[in-house]
PDB file of N, CA and C in Angstrom:
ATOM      1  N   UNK A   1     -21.422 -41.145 -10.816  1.00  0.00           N
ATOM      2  CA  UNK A   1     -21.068 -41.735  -9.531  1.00  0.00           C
ATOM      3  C   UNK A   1     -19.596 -42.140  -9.503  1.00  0.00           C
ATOM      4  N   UNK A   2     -19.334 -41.880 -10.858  1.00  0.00           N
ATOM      5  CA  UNK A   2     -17.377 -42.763 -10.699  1.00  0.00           C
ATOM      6  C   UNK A   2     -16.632 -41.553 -10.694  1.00  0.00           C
ATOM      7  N   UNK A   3     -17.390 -40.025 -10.157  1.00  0.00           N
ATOM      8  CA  UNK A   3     -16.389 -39.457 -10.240  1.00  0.00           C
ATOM      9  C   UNK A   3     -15.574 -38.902  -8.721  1.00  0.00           C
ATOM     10  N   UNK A   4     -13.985 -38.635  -9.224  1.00  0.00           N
ATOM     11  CA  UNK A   4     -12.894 -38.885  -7.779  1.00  0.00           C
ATOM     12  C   UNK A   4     -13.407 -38.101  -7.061  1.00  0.00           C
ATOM     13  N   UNK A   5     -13.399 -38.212  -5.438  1.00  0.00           N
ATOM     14  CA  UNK A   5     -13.934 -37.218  -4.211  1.00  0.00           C
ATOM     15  C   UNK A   5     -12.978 -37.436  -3.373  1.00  0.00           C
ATOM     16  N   UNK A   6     -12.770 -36.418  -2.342  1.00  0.00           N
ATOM     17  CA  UNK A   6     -11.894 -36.623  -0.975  1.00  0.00           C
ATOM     18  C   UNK A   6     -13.302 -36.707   0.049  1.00  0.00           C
ATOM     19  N   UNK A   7     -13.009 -37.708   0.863  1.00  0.00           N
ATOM     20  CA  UNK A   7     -14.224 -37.656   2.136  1.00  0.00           C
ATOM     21  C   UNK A   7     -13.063 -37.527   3.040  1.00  0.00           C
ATOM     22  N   UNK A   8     -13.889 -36.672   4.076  1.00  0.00           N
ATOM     23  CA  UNK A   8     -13.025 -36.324   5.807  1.00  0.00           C
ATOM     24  C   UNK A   8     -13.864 -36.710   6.646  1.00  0.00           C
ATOM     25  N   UNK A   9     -13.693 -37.372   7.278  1.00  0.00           N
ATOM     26  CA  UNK A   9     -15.487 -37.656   8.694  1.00  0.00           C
ATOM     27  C   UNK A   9     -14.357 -37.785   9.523  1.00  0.00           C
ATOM     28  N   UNK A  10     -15.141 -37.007  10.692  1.00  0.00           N
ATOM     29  CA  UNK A  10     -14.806 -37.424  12.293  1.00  0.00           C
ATOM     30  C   UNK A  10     -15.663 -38.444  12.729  1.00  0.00           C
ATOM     31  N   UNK A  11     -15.332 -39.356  13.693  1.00  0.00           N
ATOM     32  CA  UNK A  11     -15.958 -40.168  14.174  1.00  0.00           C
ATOM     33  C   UNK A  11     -15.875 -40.321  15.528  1.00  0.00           C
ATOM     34  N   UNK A  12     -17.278 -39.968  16.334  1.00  0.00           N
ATOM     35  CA  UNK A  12     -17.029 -39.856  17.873  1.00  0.00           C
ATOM     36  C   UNK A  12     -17.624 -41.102  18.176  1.00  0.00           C
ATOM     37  N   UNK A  13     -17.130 -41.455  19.724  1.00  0.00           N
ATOM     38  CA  UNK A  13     -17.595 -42.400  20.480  1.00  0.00           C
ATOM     39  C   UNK A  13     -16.522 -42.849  21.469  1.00  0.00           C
ATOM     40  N   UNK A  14     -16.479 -44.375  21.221  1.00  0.00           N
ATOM     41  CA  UNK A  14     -15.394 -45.378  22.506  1.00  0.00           C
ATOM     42  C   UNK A  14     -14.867 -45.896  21.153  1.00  0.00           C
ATOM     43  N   UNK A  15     -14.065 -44.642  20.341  1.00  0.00           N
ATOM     44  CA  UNK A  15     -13.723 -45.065  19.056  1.00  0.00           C
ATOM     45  C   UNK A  15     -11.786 -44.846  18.969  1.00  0.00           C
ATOM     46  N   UNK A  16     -11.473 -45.099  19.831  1.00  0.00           N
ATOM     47  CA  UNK A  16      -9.704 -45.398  20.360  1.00  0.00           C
ATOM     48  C   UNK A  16      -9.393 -46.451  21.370  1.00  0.00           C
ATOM     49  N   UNK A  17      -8.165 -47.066  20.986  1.00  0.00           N
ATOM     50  CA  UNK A  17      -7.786 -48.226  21.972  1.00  0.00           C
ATOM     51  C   UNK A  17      -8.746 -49.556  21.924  1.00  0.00           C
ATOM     52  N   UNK A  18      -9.214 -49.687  20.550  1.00  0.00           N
ATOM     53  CA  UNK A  18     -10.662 -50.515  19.751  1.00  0.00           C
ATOM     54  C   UNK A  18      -9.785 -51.255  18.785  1.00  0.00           C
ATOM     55  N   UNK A  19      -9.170 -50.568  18.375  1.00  0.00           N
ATOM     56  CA  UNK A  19      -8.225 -51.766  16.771  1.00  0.00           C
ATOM     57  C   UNK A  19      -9.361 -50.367  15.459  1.00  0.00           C
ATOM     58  N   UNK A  20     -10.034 -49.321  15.904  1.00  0.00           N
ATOM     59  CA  UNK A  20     -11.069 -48.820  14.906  1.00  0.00           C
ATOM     60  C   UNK A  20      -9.979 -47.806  13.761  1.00  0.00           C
ATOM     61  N   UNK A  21      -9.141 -47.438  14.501  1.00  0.00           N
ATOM     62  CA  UNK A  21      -7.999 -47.422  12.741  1.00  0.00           C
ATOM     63  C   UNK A  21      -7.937 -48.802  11.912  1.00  0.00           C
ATOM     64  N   UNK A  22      -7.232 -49.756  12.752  1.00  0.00           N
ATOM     65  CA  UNK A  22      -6.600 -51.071  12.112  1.00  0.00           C
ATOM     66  C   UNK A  22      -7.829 -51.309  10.983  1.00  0.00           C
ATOM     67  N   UNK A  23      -9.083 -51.239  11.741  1.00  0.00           N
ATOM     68  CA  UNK A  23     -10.330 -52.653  11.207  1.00  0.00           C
ATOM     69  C   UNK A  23     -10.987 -51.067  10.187  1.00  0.00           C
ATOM     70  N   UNK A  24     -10.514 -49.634  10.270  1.00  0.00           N
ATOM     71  CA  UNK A  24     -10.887 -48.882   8.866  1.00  0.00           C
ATOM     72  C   UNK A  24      -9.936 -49.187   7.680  1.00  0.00           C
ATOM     73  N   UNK A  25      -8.734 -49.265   8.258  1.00  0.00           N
ATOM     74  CA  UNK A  25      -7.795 -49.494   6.874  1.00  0.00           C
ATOM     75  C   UNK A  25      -8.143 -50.794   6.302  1.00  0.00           C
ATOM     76  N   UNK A  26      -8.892 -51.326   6.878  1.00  0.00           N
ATOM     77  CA  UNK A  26      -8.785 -53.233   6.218  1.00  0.00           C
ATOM     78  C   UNK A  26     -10.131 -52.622   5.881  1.00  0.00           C
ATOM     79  N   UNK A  27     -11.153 -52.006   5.946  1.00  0.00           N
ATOM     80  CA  UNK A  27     -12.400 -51.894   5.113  1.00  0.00           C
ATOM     81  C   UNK A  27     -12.395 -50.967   3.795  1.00  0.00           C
ATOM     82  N   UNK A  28     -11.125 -49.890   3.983  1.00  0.00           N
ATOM     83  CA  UNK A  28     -10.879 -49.449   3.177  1.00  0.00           C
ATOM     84  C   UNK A  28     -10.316 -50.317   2.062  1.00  0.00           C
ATOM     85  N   UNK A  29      -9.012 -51.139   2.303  1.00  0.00           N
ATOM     86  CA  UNK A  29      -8.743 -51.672   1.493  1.00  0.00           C
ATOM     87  C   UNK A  29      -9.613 -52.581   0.595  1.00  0.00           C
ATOM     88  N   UNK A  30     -10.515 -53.477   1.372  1.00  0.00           N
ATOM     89  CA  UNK A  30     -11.407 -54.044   0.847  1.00  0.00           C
ATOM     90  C   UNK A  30     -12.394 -53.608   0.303  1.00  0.00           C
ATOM     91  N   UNK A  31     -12.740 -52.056   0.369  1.00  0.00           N
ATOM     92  CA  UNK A  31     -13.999 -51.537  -0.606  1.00  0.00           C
ATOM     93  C   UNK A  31     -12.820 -51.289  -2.105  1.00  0.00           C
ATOM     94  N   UNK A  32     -11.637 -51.138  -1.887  1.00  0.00           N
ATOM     95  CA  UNK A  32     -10.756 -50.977  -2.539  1.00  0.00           C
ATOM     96  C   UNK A  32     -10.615 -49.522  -3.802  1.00  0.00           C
ATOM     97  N   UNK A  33      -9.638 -49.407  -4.161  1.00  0.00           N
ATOM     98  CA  UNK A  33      -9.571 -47.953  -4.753  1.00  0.00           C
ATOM     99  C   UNK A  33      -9.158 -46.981  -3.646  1.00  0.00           C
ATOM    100  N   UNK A  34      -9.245 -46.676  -2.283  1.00  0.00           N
ATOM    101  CA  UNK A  34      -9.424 -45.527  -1.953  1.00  0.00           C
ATOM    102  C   UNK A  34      -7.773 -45.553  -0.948  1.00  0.00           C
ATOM    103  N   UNK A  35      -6.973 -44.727  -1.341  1.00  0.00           N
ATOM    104  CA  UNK A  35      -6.172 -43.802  -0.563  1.00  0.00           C
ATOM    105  C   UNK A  35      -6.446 -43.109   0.589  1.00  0.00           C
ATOM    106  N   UNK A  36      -5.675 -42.804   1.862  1.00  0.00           N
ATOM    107  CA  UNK A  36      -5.695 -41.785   2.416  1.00  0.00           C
ATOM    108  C   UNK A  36      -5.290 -42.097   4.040  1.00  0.00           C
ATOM    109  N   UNK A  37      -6.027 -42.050   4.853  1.00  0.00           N
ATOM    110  CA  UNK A  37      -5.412 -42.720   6.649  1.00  0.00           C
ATOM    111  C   UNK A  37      -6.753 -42.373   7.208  1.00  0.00           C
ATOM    112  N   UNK A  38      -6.347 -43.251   8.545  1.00  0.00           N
ATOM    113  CA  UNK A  38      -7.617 -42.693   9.994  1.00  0.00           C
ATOM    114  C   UNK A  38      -5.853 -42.338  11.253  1.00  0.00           C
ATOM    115  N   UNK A  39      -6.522 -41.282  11.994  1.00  0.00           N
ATOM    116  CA  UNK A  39      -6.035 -40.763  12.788  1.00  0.00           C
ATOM    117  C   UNK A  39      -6.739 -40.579  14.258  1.00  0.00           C
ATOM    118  N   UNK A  40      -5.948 -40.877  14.995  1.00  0.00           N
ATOM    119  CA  UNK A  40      -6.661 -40.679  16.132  1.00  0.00           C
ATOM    120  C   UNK A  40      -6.225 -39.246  16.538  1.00  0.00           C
ATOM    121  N   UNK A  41      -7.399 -38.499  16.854  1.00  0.00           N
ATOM    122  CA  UNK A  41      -7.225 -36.661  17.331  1.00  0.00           C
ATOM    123  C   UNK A  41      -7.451 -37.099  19.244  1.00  0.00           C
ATOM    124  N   UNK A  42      -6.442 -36.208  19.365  1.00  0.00           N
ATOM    125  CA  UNK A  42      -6.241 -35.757  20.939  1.00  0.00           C
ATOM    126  C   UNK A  42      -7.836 -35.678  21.647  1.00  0.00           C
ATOM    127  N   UNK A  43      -8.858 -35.103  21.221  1.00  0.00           N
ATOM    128  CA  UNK A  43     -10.080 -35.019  21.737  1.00  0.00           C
ATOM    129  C   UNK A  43     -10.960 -36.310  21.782  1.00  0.00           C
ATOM    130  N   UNK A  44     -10.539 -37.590  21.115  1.00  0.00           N
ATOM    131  CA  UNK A  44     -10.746 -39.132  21.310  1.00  0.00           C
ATOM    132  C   UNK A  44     -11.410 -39.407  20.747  1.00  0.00           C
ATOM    133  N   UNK A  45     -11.905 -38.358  19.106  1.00  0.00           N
ATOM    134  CA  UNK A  45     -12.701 -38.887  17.883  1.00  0.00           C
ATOM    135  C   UNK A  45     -11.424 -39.480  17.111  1.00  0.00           C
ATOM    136  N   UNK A  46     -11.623 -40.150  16.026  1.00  0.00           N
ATOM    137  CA  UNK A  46     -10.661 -40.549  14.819  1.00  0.00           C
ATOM    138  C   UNK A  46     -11.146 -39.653  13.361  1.00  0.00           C
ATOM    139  N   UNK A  47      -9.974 -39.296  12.729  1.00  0.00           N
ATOM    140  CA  UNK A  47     -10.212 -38.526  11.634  1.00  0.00           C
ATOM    141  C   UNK A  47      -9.992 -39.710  10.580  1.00  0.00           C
ATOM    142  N   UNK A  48     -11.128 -39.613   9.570  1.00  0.00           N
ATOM    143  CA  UNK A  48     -10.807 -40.560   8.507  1.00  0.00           C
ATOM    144  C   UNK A  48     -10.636 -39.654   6.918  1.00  0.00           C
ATOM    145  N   UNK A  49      -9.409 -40.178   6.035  1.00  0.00           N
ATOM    146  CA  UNK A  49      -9.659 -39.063   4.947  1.00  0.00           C
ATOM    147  C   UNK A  49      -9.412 -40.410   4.452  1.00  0.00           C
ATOM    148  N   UNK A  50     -10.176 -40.591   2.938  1.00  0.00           N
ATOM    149  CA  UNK A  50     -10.364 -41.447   1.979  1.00  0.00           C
ATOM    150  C   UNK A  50     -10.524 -40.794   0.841  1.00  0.00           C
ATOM    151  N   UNK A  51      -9.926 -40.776  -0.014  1.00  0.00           N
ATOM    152  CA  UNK A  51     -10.026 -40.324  -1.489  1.00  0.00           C
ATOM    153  C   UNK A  51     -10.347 -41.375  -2.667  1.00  0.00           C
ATOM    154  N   UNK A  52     -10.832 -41.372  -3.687  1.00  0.00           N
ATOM    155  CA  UNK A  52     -11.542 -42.147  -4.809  1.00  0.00           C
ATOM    156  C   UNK A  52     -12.456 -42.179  -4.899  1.00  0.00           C
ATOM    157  N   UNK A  53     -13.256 -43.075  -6.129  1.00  0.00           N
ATOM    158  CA  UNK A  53     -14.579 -42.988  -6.144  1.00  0.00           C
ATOM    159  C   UNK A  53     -15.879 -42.370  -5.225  1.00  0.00           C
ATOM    160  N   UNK A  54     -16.377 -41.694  -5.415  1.00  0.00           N
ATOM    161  CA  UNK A  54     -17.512 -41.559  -4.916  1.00  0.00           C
ATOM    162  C   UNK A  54     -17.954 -42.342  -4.531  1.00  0.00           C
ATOM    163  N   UNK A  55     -18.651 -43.459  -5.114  1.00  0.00           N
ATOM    164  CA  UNK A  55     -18.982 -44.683  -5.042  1.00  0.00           C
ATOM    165  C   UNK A  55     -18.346 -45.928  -3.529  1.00  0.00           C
ATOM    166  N   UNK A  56     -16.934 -45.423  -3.632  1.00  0.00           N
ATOM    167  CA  UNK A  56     -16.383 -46.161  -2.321  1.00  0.00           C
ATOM    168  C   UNK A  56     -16.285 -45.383  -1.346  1.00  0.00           C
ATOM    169  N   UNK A  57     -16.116 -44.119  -1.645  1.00  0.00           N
ATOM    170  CA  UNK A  57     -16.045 -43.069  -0.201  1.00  0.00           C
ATOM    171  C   UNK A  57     -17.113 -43.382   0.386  1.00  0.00           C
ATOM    172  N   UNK A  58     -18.664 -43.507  -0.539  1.00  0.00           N
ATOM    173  CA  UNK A  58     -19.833 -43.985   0.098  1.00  0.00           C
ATOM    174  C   UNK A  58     -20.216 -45.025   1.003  1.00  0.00           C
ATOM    175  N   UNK A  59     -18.994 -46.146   0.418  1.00  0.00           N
ATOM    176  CA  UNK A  59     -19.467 -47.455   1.018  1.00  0.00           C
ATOM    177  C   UNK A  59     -18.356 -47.792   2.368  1.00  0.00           C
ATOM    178  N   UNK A  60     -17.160 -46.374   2.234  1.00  0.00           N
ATOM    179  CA  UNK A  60     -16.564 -46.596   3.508  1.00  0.00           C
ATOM    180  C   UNK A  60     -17.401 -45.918   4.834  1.00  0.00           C
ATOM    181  N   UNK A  61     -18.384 -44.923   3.984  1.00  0.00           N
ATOM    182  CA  UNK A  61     -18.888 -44.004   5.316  1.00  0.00           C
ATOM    183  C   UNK A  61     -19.904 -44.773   5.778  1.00  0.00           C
ATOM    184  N   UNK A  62     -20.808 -45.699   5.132  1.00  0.00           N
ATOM    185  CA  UNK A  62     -21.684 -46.471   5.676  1.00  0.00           C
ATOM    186  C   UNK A  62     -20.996 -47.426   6.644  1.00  0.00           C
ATOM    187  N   UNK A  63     -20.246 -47.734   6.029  1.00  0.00           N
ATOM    188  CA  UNK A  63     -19.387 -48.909   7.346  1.00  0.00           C
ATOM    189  C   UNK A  63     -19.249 -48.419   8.450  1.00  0.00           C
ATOM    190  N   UNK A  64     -18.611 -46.840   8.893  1.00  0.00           N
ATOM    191  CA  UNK A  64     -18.345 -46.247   9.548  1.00  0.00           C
ATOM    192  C   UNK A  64     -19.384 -45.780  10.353  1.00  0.00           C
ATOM    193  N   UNK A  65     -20.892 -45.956   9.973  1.00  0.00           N
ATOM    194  CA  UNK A  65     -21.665 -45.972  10.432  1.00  0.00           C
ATOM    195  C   UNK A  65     -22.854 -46.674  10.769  1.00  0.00           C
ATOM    196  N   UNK A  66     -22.518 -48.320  10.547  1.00  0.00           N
ATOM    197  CA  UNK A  66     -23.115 -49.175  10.318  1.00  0.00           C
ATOM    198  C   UNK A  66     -23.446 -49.895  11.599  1.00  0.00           C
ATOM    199  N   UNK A  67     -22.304 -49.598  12.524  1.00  0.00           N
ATOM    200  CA  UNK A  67     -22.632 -49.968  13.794  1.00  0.00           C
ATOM    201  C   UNK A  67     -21.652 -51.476  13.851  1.00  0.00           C
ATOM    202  N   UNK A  68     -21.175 -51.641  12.910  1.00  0.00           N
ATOM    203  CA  UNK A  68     -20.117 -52.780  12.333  1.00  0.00           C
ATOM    204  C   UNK A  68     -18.715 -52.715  12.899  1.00  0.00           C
ATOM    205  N   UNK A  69     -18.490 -51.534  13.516  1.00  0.00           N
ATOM    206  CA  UNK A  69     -17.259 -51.125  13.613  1.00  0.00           C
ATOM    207  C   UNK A  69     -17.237 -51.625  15.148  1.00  0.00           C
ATOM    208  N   UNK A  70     -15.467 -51.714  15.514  1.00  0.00           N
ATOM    209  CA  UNK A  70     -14.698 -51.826  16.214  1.00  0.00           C
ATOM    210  C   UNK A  70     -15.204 -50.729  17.476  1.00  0.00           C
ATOM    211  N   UNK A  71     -15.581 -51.075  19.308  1.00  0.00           N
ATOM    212  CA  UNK A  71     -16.202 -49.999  20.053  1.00  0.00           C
ATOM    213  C   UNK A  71     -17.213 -49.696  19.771  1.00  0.00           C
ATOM    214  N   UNK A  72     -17.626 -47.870  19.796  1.00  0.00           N
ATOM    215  CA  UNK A  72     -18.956 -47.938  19.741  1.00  0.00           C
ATOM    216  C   UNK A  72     -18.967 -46.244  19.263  1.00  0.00           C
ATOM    217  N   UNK A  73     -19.471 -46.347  18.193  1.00  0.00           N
ATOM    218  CA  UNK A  73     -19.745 -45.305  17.071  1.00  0.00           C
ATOM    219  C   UNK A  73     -21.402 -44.103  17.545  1.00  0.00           C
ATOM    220  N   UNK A  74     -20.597 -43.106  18.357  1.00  0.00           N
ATOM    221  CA  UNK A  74     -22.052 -42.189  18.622  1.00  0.00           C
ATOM    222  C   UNK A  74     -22.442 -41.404  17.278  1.00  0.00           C
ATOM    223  N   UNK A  75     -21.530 -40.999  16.434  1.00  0.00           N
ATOM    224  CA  UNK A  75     -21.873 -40.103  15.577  1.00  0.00           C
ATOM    225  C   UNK A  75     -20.818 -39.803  14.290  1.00  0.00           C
ATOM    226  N   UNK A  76     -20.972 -39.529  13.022  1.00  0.00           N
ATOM    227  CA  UNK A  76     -20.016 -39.182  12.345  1.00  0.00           C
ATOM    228  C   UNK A  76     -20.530 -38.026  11.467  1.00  0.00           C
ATOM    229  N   UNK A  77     -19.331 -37.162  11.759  1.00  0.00           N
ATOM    230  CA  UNK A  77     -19.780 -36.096  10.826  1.00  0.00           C
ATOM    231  C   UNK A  77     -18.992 -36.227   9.264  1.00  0.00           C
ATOM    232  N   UNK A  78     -19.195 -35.730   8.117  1.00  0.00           N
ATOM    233  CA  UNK A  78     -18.470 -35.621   6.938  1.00  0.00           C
ATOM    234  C   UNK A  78     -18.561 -34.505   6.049  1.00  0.00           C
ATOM    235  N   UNK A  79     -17.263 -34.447   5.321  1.00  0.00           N
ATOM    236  CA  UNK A  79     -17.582 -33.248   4.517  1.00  0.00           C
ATOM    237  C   UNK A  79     -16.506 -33.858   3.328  1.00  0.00           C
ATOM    238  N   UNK A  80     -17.308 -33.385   2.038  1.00  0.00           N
ATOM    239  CA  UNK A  80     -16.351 -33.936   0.987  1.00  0.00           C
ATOM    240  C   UNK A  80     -15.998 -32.736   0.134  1.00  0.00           C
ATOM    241  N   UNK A  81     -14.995 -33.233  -0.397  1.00  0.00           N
ATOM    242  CA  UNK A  81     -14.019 -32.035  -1.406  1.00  0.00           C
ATOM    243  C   UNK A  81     -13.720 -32.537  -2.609  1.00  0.00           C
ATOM    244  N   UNK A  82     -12.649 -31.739  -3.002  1.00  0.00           N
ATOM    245  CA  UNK A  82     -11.995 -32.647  -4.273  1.00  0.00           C
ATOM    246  C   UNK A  82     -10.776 -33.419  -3.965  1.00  0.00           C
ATOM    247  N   UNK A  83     -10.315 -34.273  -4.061  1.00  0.00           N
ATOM    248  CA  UNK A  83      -9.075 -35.611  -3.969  1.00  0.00           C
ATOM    249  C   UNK A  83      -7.712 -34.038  -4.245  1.00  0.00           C
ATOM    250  N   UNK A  84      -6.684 -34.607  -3.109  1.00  0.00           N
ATOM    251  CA  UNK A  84      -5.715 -33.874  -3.496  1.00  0.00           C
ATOM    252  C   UNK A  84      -4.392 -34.369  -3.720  1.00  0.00           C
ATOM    253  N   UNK A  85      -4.950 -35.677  -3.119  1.00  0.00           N
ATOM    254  CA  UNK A  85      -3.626 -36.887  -4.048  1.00  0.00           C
ATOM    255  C   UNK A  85      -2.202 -36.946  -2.826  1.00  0.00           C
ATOM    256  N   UNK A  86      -1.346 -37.392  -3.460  1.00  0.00           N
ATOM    257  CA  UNK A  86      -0.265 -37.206  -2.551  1.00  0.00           C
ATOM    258  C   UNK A  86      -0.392 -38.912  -1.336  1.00  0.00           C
ATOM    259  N   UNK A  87      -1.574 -39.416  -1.550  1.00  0.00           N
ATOM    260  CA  UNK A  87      -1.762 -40.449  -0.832  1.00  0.00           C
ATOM    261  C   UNK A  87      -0.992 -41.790  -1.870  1.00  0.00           C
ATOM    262  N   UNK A  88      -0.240 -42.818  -1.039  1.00  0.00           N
ATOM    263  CA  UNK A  88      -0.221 -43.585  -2.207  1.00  0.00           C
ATOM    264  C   UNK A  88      -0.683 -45.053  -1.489  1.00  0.00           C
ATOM    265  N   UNK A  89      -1.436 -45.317  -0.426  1.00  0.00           N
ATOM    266  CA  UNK A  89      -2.210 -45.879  -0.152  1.00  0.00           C
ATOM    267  C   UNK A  89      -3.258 -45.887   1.458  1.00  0.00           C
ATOM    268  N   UNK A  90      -3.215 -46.571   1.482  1.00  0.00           N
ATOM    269  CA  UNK A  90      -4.548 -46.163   2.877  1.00  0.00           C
ATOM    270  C   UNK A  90      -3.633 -46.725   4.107  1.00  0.00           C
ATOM    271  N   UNK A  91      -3.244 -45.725   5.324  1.00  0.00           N
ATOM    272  CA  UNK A  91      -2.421 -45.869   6.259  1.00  0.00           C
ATOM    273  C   UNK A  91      -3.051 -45.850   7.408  1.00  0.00           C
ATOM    274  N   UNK A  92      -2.580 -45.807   8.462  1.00  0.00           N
ATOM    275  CA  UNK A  92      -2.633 -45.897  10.000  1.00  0.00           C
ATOM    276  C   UNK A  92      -1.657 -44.683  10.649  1.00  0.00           C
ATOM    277  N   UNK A  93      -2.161 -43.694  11.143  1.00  0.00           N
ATOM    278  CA  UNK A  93      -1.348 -42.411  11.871  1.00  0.00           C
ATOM    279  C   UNK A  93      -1.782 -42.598  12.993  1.00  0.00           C
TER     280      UNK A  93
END
C-alpha cells in the first residue's frame, strides 16, 4: 500500500467559483505527502493530479467524494498511473 502512484480524477458538478481548488489543496496538504495541482477545465469539471502514496491518493479521492467538499460533487472519474515527478508541491492552476 506504500507504494508511489499518480491519481488524475475529473470532478463534475457546481464544482468552480466554490473555493473547490483552494479547500483540495488544503486536503491535500493535510492528508500530506502528495504533490501535484487541481485545475479548473473550460467544460466546468476540475482536474485533480496528486502523486504519492497510494495510501493518500486514496484518502484524497474519498474526500473528493465524500460529499465534504466545497459546491456540489455529481461524479468523479479516476485513473491512476505511475508518479512522474516534476511536482514540488501541491498547487492551484
Amino acid at each position: 500500500m506504500d507504494e508511489e502512484v499518480r491519481l488524475t480524477a475529473w470532478v463534475r458538478g457546481r464544482v468552480q467559483g466554490v473555493g473547490f481548488r483552494w479547500f483540495t489543496r488544503a486536503n491535500a496538504l493535510e492528508v500530506g505527502g502528495l504533490t501535484g495541482f487541481a485545475l479548473n477545465l473550460e467544460d466546468g469539471r476540475v482536474q485533480v493530479v496528486a502523486e504519492g502514496r497510494r495510501e493518500n491518493c486514496h484518502r484524497l479521492l474519498d474526500w473528493l467524494r465524500s460529499g465534504d467538499t466545497p459546491g456540489r460533487v455529481d461524479g468523479v472519474t479516476e485513473i491512476w498511473d505511475t508518479p512522474r515527478g516534476g511536482y514540488e508541491s501541491f498547487a492551484i492552476r
